[in-house]
C-alpha atoms as a PDB file:
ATOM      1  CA  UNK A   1       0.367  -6.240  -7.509  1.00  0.00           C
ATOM      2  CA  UNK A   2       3.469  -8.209  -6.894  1.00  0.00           C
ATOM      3  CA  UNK A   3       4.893  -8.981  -3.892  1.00  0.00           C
ATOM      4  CA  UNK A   4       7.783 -10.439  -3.371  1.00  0.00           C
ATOM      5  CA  UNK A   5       6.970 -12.510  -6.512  1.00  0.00           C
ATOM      6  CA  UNK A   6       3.999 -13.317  -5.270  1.00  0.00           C
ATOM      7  CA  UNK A   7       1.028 -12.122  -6.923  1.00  0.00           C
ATOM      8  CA  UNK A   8      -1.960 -10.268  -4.648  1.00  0.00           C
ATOM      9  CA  UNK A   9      -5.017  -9.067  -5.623  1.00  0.00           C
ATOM     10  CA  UNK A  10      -5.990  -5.396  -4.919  1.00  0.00           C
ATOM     11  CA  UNK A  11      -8.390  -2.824  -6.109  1.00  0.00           C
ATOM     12  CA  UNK A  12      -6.715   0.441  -5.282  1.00  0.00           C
ATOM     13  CA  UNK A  13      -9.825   2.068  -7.045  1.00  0.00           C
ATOM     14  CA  UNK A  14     -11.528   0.939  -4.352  1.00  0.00           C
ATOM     15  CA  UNK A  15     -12.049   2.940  -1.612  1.00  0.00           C
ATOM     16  CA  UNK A  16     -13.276   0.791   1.199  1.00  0.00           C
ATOM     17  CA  UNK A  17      -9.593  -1.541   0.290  1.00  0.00           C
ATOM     18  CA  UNK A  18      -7.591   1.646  -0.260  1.00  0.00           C
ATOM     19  CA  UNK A  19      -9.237   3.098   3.547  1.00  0.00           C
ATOM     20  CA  UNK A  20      -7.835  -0.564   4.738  1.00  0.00           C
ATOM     21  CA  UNK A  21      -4.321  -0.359   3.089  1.00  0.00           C
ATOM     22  CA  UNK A  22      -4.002   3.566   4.209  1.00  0.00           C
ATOM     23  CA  UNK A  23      -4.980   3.010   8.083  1.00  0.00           C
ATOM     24  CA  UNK A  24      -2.857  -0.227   8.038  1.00  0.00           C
ATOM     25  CA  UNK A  25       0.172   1.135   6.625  1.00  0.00           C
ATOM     26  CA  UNK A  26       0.238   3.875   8.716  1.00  0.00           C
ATOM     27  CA  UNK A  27      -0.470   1.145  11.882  1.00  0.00           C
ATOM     28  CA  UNK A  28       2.457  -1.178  10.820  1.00  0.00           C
ATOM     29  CA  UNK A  29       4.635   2.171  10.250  1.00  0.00           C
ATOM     30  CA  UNK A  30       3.690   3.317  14.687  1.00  0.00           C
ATOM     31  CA  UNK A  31       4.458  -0.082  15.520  1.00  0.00           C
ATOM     32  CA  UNK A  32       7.753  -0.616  13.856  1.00  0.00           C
ATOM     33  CA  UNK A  33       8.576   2.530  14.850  1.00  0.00           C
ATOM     34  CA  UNK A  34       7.775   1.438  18.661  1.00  0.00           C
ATOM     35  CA  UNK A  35      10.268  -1.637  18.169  1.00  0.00           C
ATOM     36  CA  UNK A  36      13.565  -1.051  20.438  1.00  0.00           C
ATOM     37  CA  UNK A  37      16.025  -3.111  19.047  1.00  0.00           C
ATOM     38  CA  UNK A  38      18.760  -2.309  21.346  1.00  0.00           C
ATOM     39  CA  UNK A  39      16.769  -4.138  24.081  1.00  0.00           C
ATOM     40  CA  UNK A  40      16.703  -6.967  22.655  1.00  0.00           C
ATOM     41  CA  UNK A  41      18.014 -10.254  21.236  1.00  0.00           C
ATOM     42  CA  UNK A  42      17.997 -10.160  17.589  1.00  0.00           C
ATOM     43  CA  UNK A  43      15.750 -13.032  17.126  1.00  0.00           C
ATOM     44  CA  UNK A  44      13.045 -11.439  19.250  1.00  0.00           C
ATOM     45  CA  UNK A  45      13.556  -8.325  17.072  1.00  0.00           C
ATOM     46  CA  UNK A  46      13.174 -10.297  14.130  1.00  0.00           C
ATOM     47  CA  UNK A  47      10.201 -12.147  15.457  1.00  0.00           C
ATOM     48  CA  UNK A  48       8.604  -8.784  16.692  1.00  0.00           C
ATOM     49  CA  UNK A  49       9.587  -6.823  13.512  1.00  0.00           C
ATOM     50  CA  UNK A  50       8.058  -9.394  11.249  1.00  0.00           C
ATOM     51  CA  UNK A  51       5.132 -10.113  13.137  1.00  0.00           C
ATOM     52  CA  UNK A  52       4.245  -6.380  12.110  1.00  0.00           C
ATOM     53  CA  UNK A  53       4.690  -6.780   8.863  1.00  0.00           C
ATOM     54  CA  UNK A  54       2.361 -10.134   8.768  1.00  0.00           C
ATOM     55  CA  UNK A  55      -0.353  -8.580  10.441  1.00  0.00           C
ATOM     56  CA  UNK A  56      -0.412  -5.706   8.423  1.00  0.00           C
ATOM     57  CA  UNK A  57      -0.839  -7.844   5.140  1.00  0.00           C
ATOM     58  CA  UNK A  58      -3.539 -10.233   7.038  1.00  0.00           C
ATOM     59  CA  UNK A  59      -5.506  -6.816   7.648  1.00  0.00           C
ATOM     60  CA  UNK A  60      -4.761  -5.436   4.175  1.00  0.00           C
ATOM     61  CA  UNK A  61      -5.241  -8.677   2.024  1.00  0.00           C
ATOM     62  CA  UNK A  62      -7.226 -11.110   4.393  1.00  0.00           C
ATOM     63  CA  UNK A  63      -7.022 -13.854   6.127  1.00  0.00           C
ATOM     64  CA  UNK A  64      -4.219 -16.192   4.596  1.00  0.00           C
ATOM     65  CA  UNK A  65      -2.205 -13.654   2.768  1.00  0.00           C
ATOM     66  CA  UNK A  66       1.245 -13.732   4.862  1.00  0.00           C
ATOM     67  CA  UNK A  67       1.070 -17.403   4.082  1.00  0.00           C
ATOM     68  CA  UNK A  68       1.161 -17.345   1.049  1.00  0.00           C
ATOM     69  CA  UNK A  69       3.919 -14.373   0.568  1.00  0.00           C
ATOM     70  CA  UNK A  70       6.118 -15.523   2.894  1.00  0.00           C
ATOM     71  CA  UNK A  71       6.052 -19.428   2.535  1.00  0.00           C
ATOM     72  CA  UNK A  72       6.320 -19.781   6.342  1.00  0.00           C
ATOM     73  CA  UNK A  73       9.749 -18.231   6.661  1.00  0.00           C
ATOM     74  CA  UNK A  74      10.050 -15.254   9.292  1.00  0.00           C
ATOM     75  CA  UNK A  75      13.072 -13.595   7.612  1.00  0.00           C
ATOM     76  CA  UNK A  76      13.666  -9.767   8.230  1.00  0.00           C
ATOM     77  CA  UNK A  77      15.175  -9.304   4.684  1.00  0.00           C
ATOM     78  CA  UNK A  78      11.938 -10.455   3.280  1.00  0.00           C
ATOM     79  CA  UNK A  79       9.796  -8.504   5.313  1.00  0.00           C
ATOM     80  CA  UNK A  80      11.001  -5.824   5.048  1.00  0.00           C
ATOM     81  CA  UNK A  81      11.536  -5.963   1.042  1.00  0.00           C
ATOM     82  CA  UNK A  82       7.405  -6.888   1.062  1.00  0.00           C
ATOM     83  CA  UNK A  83       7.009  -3.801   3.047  1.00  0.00           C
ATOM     84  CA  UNK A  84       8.951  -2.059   0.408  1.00  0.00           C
ATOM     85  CA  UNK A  85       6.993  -4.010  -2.518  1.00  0.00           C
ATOM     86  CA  UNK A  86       3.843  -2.586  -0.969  1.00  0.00           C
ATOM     87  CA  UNK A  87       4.743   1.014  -0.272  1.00  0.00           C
ATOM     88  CA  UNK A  88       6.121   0.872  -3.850  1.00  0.00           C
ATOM     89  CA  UNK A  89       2.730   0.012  -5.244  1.00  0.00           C
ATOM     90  CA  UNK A  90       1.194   2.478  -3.698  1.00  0.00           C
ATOM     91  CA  UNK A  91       3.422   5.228  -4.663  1.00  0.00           C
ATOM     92  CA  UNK A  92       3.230   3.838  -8.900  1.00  0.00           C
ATOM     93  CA  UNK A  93      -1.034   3.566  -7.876  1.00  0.00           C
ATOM     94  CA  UNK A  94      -0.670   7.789  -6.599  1.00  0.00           C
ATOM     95  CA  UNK A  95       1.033   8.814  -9.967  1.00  0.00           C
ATOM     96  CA  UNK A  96      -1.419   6.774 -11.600  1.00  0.00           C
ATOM     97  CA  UNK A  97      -4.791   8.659  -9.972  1.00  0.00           C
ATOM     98  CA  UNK A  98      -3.027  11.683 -10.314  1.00  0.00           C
ATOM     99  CA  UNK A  99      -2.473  11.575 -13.728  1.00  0.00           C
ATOM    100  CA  UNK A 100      -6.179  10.277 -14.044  1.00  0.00           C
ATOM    101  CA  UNK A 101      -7.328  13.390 -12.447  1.00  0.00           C
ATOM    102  CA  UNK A 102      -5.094  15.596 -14.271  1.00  0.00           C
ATOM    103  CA  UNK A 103      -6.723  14.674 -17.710  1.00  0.00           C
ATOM    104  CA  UNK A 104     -10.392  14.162 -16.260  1.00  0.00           C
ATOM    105  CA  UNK A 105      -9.962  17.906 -15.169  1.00  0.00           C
ATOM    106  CA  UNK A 106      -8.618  19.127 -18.964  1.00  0.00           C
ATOM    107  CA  UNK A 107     -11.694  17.298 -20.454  1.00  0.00           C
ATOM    108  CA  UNK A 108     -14.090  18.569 -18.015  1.00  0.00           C
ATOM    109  CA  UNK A 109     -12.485  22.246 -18.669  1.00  0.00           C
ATOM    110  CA  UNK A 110     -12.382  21.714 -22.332  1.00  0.00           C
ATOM    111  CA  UNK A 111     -16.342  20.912 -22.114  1.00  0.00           C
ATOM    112  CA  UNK A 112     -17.027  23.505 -19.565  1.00  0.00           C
ATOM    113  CA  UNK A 113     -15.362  25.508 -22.179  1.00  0.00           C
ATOM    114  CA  UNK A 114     -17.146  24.461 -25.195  1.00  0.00           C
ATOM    115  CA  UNK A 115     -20.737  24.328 -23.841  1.00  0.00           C
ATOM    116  CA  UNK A 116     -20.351  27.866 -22.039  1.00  0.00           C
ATOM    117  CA  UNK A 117     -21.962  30.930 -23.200  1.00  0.00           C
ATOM    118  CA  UNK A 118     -19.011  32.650 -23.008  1.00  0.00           C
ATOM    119  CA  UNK A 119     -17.916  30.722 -25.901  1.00  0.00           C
ATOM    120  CA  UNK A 120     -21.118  31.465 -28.104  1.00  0.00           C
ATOM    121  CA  UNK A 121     -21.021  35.429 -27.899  1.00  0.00           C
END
């Protein structure tokens, strides 16, 4: 997966990773939420915001990750576009299982079909 051109590695087959990007999305999605940006200067809400957003890919990804996506900067445009880069690859990763299910349920049907006695008679 891409993220803000920066390439990541992620199995979401996996469901140990997937359990980690599910509970940490949801996490980074409270603590945003949390953020009152009316009380504050907009640097600190930029340095609160994006501190979210970096801890939520060092949980997700591991150790090393925000590094490397966000070259150092602490920019609220990019964070919140590699939020959106995420959250995007997990929606495209749904259809995808979904459709995977879809036809593994036709071809179990179809045998369930063909091998039942129903059939024979």
């Amino acid at each position: 997966m891409k993220v803000l051109e920066t390439e990541i590695v992620f199995d979401f087959y996996d469901a140990e990773q997937m359990e980690r990007l599910e509970e940490n999305i949801d996490k980074i999605s409270r603590e945003v939420n949390k953020i009152k940006p009316e009380k504050m200067k907009q640097s600190q809400f930029i340095n609160k915001f994006c501190s979210i957003i970096e801890q939520g890919f060092e949980n997700i990804f591991g150790e090393g990750t925000s590094k490397k996506v966000f070259k150092g900067k602490r920019n609220f445009k990019l964070c919140v576009q590699a939020f959106r880069d995420l959250v995007k690859a997990r929606e495209e990763q749904e259809k995808e299982v979904d459709n995977e299910v879809k036809a593994l349920q036709k071809e179990i049907q179809t045998i369930s079909y063909n091998y039942s006695t129903e059939r024979i008679k």
